[in-house]
Every structure is written in C-alpha cells, then in structure tokens.
Protein backbone atom coordinates (compact mmCIF):
# COMPACT_ATOMS: atom_id res chain seq x y z
CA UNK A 1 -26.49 -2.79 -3.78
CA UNK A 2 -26.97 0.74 -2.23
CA UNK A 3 -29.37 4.09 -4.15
CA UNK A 4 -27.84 7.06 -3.74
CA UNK A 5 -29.17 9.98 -5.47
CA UNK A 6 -27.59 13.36 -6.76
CA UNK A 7 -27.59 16.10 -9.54
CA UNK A 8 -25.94 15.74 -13.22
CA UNK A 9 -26.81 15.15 -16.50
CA UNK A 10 -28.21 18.71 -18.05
CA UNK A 11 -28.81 19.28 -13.46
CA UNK A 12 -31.49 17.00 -13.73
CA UNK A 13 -31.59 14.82 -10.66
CA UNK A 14 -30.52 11.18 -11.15
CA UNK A 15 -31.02 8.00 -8.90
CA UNK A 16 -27.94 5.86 -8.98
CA UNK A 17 -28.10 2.01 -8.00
CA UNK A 18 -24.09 1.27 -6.55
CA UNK A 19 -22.53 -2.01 -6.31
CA UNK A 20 -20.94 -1.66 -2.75
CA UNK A 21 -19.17 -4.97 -3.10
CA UNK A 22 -16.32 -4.35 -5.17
CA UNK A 23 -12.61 -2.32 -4.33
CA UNK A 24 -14.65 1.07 -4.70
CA UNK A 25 -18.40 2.02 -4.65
CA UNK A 26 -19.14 1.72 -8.84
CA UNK A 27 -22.53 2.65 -10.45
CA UNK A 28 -24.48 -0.20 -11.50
CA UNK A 29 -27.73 1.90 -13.33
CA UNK A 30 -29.09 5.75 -13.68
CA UNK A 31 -32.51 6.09 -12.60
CA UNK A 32 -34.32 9.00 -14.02
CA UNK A 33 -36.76 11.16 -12.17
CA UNK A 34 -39.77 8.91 -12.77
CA UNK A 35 -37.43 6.04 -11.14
CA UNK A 36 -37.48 4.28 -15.33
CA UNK A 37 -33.50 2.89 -16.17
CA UNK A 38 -31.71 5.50 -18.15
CA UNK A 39 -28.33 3.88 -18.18
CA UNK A 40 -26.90 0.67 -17.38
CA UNK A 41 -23.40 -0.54 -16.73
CA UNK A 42 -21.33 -3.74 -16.75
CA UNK A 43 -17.99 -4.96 -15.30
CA UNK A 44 -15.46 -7.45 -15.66
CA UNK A 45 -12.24 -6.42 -14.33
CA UNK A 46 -13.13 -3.04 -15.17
CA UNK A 47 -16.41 -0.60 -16.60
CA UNK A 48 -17.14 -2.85 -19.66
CA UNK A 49 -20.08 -1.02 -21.20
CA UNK A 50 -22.57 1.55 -20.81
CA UNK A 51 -26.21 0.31 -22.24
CA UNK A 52 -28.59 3.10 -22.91
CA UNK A 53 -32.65 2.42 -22.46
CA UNK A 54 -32.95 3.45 -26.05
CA UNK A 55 -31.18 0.55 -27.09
CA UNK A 56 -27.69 1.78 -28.10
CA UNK A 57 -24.70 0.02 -26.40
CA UNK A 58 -21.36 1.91 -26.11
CA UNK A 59 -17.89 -0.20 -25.00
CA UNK A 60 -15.58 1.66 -23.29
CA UNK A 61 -11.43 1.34 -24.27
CA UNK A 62 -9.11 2.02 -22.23
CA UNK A 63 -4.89 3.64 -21.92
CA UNK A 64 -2.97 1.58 -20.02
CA UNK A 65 -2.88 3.92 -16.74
CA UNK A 66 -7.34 2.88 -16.78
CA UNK A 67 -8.21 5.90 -17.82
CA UNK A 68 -10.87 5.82 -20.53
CA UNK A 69 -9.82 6.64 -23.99
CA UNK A 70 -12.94 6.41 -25.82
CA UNK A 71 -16.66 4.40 -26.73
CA UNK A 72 -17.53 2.43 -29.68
CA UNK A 73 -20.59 1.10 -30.82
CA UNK A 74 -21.15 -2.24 -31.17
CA UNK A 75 -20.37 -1.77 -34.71
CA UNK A 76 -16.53 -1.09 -33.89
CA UNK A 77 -17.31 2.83 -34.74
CA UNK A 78 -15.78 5.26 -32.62
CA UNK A 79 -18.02 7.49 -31.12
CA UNK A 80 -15.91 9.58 -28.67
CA UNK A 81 -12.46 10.07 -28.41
CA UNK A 82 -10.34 11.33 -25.88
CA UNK A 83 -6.42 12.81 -24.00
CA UNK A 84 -5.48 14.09 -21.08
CA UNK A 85 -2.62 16.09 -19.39
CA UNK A 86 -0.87 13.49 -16.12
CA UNK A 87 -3.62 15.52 -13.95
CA UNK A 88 -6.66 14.33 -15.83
CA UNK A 89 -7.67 17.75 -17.50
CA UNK A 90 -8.94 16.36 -20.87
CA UNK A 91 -6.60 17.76 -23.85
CA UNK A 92 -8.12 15.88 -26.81
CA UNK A 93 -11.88 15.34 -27.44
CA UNK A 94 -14.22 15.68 -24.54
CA UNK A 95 -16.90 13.29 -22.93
CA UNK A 96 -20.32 13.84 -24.30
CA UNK A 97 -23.59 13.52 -22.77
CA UNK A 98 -23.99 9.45 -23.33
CA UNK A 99 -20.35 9.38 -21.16
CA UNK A 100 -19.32 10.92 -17.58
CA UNK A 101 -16.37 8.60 -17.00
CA UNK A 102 -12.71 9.38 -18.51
CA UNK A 103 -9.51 10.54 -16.45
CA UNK A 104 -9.00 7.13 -14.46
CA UNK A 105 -12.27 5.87 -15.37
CA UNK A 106 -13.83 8.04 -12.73
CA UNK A 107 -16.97 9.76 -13.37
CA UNK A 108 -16.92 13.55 -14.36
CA UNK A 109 -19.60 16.25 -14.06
CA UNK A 110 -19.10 19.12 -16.62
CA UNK A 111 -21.60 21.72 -14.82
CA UNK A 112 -18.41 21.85 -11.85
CA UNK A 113 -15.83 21.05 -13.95
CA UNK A 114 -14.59 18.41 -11.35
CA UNK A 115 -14.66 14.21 -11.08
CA UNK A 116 -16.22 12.80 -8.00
CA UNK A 117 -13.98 10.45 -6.09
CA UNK A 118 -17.02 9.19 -4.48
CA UNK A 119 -15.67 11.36 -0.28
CA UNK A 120 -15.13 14.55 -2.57
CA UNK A 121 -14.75 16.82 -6.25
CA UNK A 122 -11.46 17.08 -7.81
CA UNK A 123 -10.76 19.30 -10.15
CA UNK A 124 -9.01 18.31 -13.20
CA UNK A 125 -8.56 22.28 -13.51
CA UNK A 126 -6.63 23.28 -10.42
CA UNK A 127 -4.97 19.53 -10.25
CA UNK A 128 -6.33 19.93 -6.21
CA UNK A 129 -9.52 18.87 -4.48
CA UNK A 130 -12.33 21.50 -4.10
CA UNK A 131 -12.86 21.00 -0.65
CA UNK A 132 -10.40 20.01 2.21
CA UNK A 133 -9.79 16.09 3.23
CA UNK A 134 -11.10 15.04 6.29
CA UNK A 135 -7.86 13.79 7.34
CA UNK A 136 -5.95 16.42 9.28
CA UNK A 137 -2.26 15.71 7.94
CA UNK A 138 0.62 14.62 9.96
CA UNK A 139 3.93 16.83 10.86
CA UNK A 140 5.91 13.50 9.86
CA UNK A 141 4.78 13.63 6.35
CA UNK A 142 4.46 17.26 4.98
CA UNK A 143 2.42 16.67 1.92
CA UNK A 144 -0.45 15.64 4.30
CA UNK A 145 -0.70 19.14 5.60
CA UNK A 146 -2.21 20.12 2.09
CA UNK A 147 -5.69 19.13 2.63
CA UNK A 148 -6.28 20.12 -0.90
CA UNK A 149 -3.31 17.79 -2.45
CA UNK A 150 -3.78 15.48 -4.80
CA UNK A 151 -2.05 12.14 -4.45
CA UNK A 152 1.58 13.64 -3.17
CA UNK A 153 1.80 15.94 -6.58
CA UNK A 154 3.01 12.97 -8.45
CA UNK A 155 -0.37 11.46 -10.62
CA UNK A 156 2.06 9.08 -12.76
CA UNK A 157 2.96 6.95 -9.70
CA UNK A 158 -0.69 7.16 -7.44
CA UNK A 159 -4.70 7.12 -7.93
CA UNK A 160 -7.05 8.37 -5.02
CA UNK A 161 -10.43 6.25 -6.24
CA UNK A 162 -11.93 7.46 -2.68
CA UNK A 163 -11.08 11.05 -2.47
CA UNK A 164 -9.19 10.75 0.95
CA UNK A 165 -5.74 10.67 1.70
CA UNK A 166 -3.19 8.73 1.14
CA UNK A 167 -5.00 7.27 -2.07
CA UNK A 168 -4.09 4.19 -3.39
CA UNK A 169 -0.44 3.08 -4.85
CA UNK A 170 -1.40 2.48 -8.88
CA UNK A 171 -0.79 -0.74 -10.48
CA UNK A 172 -1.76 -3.13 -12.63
CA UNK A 173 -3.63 -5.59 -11.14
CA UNK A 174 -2.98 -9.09 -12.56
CA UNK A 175 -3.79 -12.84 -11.41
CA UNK A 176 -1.03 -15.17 -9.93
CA UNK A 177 -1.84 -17.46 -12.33
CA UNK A 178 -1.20 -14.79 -15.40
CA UNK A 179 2.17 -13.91 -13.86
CA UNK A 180 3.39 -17.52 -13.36
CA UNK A 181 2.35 -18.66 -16.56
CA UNK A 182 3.87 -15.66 -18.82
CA UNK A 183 7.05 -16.50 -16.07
CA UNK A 184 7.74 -19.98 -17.42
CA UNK A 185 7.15 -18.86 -21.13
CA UNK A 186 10.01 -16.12 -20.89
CA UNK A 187 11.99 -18.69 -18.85
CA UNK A 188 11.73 -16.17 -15.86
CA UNK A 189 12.43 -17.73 -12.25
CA UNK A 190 11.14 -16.11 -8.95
CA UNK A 191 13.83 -15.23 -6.67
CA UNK A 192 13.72 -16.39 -2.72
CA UNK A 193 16.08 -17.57 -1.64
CA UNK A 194 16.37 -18.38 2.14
CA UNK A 195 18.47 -19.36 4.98
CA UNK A 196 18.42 -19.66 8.58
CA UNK A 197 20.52 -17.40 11.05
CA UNK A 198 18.13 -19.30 13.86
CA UNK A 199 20.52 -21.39 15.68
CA UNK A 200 19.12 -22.01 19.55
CA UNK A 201 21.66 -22.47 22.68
CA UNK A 202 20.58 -25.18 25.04
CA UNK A 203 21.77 -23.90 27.37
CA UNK A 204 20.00 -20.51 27.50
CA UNK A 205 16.68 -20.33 28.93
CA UNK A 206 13.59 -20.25 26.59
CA UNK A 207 10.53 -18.00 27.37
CA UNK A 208 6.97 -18.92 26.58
CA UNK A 209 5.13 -17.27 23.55
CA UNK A 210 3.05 -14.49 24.48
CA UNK A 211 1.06 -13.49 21.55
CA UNK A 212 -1.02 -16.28 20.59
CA UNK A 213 -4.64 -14.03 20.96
CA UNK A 214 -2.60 -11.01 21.27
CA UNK A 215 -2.94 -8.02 18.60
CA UNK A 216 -0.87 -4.86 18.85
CA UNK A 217 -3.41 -1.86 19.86
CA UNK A 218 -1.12 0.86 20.06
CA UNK A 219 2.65 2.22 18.84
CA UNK A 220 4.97 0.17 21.51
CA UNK A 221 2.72 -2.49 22.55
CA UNK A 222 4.40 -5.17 20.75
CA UNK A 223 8.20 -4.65 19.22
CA UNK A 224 9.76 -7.75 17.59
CA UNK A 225 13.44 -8.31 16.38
CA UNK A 226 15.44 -10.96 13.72
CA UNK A 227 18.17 -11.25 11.76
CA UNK A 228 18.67 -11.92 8.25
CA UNK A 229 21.52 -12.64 5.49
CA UNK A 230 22.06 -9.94 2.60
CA UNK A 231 24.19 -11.58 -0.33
CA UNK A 232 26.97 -9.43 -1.59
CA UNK A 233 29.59 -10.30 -4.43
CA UNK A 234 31.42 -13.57 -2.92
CA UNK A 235 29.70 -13.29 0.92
CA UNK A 236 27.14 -12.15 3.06
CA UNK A 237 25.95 -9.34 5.42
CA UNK A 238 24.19 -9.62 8.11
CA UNK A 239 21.14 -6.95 9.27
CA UNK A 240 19.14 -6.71 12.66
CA UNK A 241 16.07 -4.71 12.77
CA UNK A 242 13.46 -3.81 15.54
CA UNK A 243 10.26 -3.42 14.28
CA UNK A 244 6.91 -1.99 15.74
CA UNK A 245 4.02 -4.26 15.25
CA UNK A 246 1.23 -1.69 15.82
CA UNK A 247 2.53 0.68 12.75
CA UNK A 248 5.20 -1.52 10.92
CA UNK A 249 7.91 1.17 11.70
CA UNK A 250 11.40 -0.09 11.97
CA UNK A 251 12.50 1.57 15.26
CA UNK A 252 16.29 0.43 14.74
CA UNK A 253 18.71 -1.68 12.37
CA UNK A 254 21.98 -2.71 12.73
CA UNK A 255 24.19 -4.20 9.57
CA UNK A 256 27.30 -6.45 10.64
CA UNK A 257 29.94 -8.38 8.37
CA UNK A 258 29.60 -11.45 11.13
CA UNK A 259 26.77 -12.85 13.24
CA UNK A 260 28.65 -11.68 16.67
CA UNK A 261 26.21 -10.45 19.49
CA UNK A 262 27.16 -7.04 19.74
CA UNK A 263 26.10 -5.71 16.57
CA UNK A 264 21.91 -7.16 17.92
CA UNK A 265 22.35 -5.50 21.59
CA UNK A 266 23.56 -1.94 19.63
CA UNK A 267 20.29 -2.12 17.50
CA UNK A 268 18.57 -2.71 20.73
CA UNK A 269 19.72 -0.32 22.91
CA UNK A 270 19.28 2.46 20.28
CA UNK A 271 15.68 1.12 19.56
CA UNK A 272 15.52 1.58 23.86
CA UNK A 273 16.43 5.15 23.27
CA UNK A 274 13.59 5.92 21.33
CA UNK A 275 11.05 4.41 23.78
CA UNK A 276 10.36 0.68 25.65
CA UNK A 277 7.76 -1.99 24.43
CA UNK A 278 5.56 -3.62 26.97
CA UNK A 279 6.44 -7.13 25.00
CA UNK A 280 9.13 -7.80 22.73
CA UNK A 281 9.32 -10.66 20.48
CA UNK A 282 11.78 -12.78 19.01
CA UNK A 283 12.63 -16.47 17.78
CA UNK A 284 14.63 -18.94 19.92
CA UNK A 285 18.12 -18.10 17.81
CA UNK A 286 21.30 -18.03 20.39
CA UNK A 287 21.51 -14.06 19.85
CA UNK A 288 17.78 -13.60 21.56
CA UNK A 289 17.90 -16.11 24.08
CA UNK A 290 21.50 -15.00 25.23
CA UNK A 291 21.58 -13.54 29.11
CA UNK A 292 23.11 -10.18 27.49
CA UNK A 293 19.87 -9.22 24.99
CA UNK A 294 17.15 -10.32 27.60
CA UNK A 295 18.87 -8.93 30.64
CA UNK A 296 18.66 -5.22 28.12
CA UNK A 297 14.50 -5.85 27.86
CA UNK A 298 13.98 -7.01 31.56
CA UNK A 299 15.42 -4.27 33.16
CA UNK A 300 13.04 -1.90 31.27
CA UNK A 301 9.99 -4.34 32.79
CA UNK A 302 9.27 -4.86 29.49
CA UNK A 303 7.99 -9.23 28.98
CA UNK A 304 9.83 -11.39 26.35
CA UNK A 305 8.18 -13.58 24.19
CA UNK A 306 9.90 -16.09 22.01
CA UNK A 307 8.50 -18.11 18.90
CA UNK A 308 7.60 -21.60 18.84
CA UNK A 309 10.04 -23.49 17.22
CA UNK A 310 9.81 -23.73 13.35
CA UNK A 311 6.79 -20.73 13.31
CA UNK A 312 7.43 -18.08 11.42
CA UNK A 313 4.42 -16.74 11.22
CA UNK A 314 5.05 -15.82 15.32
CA UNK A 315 6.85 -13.22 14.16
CA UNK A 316 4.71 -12.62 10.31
CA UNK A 317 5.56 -8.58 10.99
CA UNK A 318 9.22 -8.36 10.89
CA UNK A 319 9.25 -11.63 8.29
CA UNK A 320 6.78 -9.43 6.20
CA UNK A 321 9.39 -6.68 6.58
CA UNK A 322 12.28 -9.09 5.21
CA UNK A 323 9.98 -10.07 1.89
CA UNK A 324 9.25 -6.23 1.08
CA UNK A 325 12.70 -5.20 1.59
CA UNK A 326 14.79 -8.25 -0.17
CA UNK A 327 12.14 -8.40 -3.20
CA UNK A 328 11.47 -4.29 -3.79
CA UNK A 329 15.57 -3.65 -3.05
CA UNK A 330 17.75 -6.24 -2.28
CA UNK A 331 17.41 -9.07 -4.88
CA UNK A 332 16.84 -6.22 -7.91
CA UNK A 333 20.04 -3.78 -6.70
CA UNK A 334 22.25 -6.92 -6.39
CA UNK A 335 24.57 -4.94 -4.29
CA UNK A 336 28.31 -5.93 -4.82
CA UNK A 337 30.08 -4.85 -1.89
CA UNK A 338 29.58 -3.92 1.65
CA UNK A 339 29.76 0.39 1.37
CA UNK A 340 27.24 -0.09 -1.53
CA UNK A 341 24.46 -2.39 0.35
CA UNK A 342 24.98 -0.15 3.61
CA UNK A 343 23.55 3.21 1.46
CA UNK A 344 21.22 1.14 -0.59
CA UNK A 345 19.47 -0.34 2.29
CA UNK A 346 19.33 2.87 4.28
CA UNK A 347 17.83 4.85 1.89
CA UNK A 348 15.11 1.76 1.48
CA UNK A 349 14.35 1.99 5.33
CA UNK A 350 14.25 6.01 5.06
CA UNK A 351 11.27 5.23 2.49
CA UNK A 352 9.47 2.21 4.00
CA UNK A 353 9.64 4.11 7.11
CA UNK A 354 8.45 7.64 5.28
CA UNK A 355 6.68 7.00 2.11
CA UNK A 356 5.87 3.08 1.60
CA UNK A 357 2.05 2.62 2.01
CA UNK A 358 0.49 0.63 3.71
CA UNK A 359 -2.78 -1.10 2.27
CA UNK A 360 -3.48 -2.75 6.02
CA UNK A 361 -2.28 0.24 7.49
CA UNK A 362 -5.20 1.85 5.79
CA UNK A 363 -2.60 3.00 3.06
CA UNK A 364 -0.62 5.25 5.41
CA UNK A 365 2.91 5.02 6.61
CA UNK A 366 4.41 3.35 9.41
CA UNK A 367 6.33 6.84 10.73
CA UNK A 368 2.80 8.71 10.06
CA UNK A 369 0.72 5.97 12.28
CA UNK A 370 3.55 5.45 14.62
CA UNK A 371 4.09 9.52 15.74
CA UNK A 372 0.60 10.47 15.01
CA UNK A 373 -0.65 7.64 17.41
CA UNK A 374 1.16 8.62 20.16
C-alpha cells in the first residue's frame, strides 16, 4: 500500500491509501484532513463497495463495458443512477457527493470536469486528455502524434486505465476454468489443430543453438523463420514468415501451394532487403538446414542458430505468431480457396504488424517498436 494525497471532494484535501498490487493503482480508503477514515473501499474482481465512516454502505452495479451504473444500499434501494455517451460524458443521472467513480469505473472530479487516469485528466467533455501524453508518438502510427487522443478515437473497442498511450485492449476478463466449463456445457470444442512441416535432412549440416541465455535487445538482433500449414476447402497452403524477436514484427512472408524451397529463400531474401540480423533462428526442418537458405544468411555474416530437436519453445516468438494468427483469423474465416486465404491473411499481417497490441510489448505495436527503435 502507497498514500498519496490530492484535492476533491467540495476542494478539501484528501489522503488516499492505494493498493499498488493489483492491474492499476485502486484506492483502498479517503483520509480526511485530520488523517480519521472517511471512505472505505472493497474489491473482488472489481470496486465492490464504498463504506462510509458514518455507517452507510453503498454497492456499486455495473454495464457490461465496467462502467458504473449506479449504488444501492444495502437495502436493495437505488440511490444513484446513471448513462453515458461511448466517451464517458454522463447523459443520465450524475454521481453525487458519496460517489466519484462512473465512466469505466474510474474516479471523476466534478470541480474539473475530468476523470483521473491515475498519469493524467481526461475530459469526458472534449472526449481528449487535458494535458499532452508523455509519449512522443511515432510517424508509423499516426494517431500517436495526437498527444491529446484518447484511445485511437474508438472508446467501444479500448480503455486507457493509466492515462498513457496505447491504453489497454478492453475485454472481459474471465478464468480458464469459467471458459472450459461453460465450453463443455454448450458442447463447444477448442480448435488446434497441428502438424509438422519439420522434416530434417541427414545429410545437411546442423548448427548449434545460440540463444539459450540470449534475449533480443534491439530491432535485428535476433530474426527467426518457420513454416506452417493453412487448411483450405479439400487441401492446404503453406506460409513462411520472418519474424523480429526484439518487436514481434513480421519482416517478410511468403504463401506457397507446395512445401518446395524456393517459395522460403524468396521470403528471405526480401526480409534481407529490408535489413540483416546478427542471428537468425530456425528449427532443423530440410528447408533451413538446406546449403541454399544458410549460404543466403552467411554471406551477410549474420550466425545461424537452429532449435534443439522437439523444442518449440526455441523458437516461442514466431510459434506465438502462428497461435495469434490461426486462432484470431485463420480457424474463424475458414477460408475456402487459395485467392481468398491470400487477402485474408494479408490484411491480418497489415494489422498485427500496424495495430495489434502488444501487452509485453508494453501494449504497443511491433511496426511502432521496430522503426521507432532504430
């Protein structure tokens, strides 16, 4: 727990005590001037209820998006109640003084008109920030420039709980457990399947793993490269991709109706046009360990580095890649033909690349980290 202390309620200054170990910074009590409880609050999954030093005990009810709706009295009675317009600015009812937390269940101060997202005021007025992020924007993704901006324009799909850019991509949060078990009561089957385009040459020469205490510290350290199978109506596809491991950006992808060579190396040598790794990884499949894809790597100087046999997790970044893009496109579009899949996994790329954030990326996106890096 953390005291922090600021101005609200009437300007009177308040003492807040924070509990610093959960997602975001929440408010565990108010501490008047005289340092005696005013207000206490408890949590399960979210703000349960707000317990006043008077005695009274309001429980907070929620929309579905989190944003607060309303508080009722332990008698079930209604005491406030409360809309608001996709940007938060309230157009039903409005928070009174025993309540400062409503659009997103962040709290608001009515002497600025604005919430406080904990780095900085936004106000539900303006739909913008009142003062500029401390992140400078990048060229490669426009809306960034806007240091005012609120979560990309587009409030349905993103929160900000911290008040700096990128935010945070909204969801509902919900245990494993939950999911599996309303799964098997609507007869609902996960879908993963997977097969092996790993088949080794003996007689090509194996190189040793390089990355065992390695971590990528910079765009181009560390590139890494596999293939997987796309199901279409009646067959399969197969794509290549190159992927960075510093920024997750996919450098270069090829897609090919048959696992021939040529289709890897033209992947490769347009990934080479863009710039050279100092280590490129890859499994110990007959496409990586073939004379013709490391002769492209070693005449750049650049060191290979193949997977232990059977070890995925070697090469977690580009098999992390494969899970987002088959469960988020691929298994939902159930692409029929090869035109069709082609498009639909281009566009996909265009917005893992562009607009997919990251939440170990520090919820940025791989082009963003991988230009503004460099």
């Amino acid at each position: 727990m953390i005291k922090t202390t600021g101005k609200q309620k009437n300007y009177e200054l308040v003492e807040y005590v924070n509990d610093v170990n959960r997602d975001h910074v929440e408010v565990l009590m108010e501490l008047n001037i005289n340092g005696i409880m005013d207000t206490a609050y408890s949590y399960g999954n979210e703000r349960l209820t707000n317990e006043r030093f008077t005695g009274w005990t309001g429980y907070y009810t929620y929309d579905p998006r989190g944003s607060v709706t309303g508080v009722t009295g332990s008698d079930g009675y209604i005491w406030q109640s409360y809309r608001y317009n996709a940007y938060g600015d309230i157009t039903f009812g409005k928070p009174q003084y025993n309540n400062v937390y409503s659009y997103n269940a962040e709290s608001f101060n009515p002497n600025i008109d604005a919430q406080y997202l904990r780095s900085r005021y936004y106000s539900v007025k303006t739909a913008g920030f009142i003062s500029e992020d401390s992140y400078l924007g990048n060229i490669t993704d426009p809306l960034t420039l806007n240091r005012y901006n609120y979560v990309k324009s587009s409030p349905l799909n993103y929160v900000d709980p911290s008040g700096n850019w990128p935010g945070t991509y909204y969801g509902f949060q919900v245990e494993r457990k939950t999911v599996l078990a309303r799964m098997q009561e609507m007869g609902i089957q996960a879908i993963y399947p997977r097969q092996s385009t790993s088949r080794r040459d003996p007689s090509h020469k194996v190189y040793p793993h390089l990355l065992k205490d390695v971590s990528a510290a910079y765009p181009d350290h560390v590139w890494s490269i596999d293939i997987t199978y796309i199901p279409i109506q009646k067959s399969w596809l197969y794509l290549t991709a190159i992927i960075d491991w510093y920024s997750r950006y996919v450098l270069a992808w090829e897609i090919n109706d048959t696992l021939e060579i040529p289709f890897v190396l033209d992947a490769c040598r347009r990934a080479l046009e863009r710039s050279q790794p100092v280590i490129m990884n890859n499994d110990q499949g007959s496409h990586f360990t073939s004379p013709k894809y490391t002769r492209l790597f070693q005449e750049t100087g650049c060191l290979i580095s193949m997977d232990h046999r059977g070890r995925a997790y070697d090469n977690i970044f580009i098999e992390r890649f494969w899970r987002s893009l088959k469960y988020e496109d691929i298994y939902l579009k159930d692409y029929q033909y090869p035109r069709e899949a082609r498009k639909g996994i281009y566009q996909y790329l265009e917005y893992y690349n562009n607009e997919r954030l990251h939440q170990s990326l520090g919820y940025r996106t791989p082009a963003s980290l991988y230009y503004g890096s460099k």
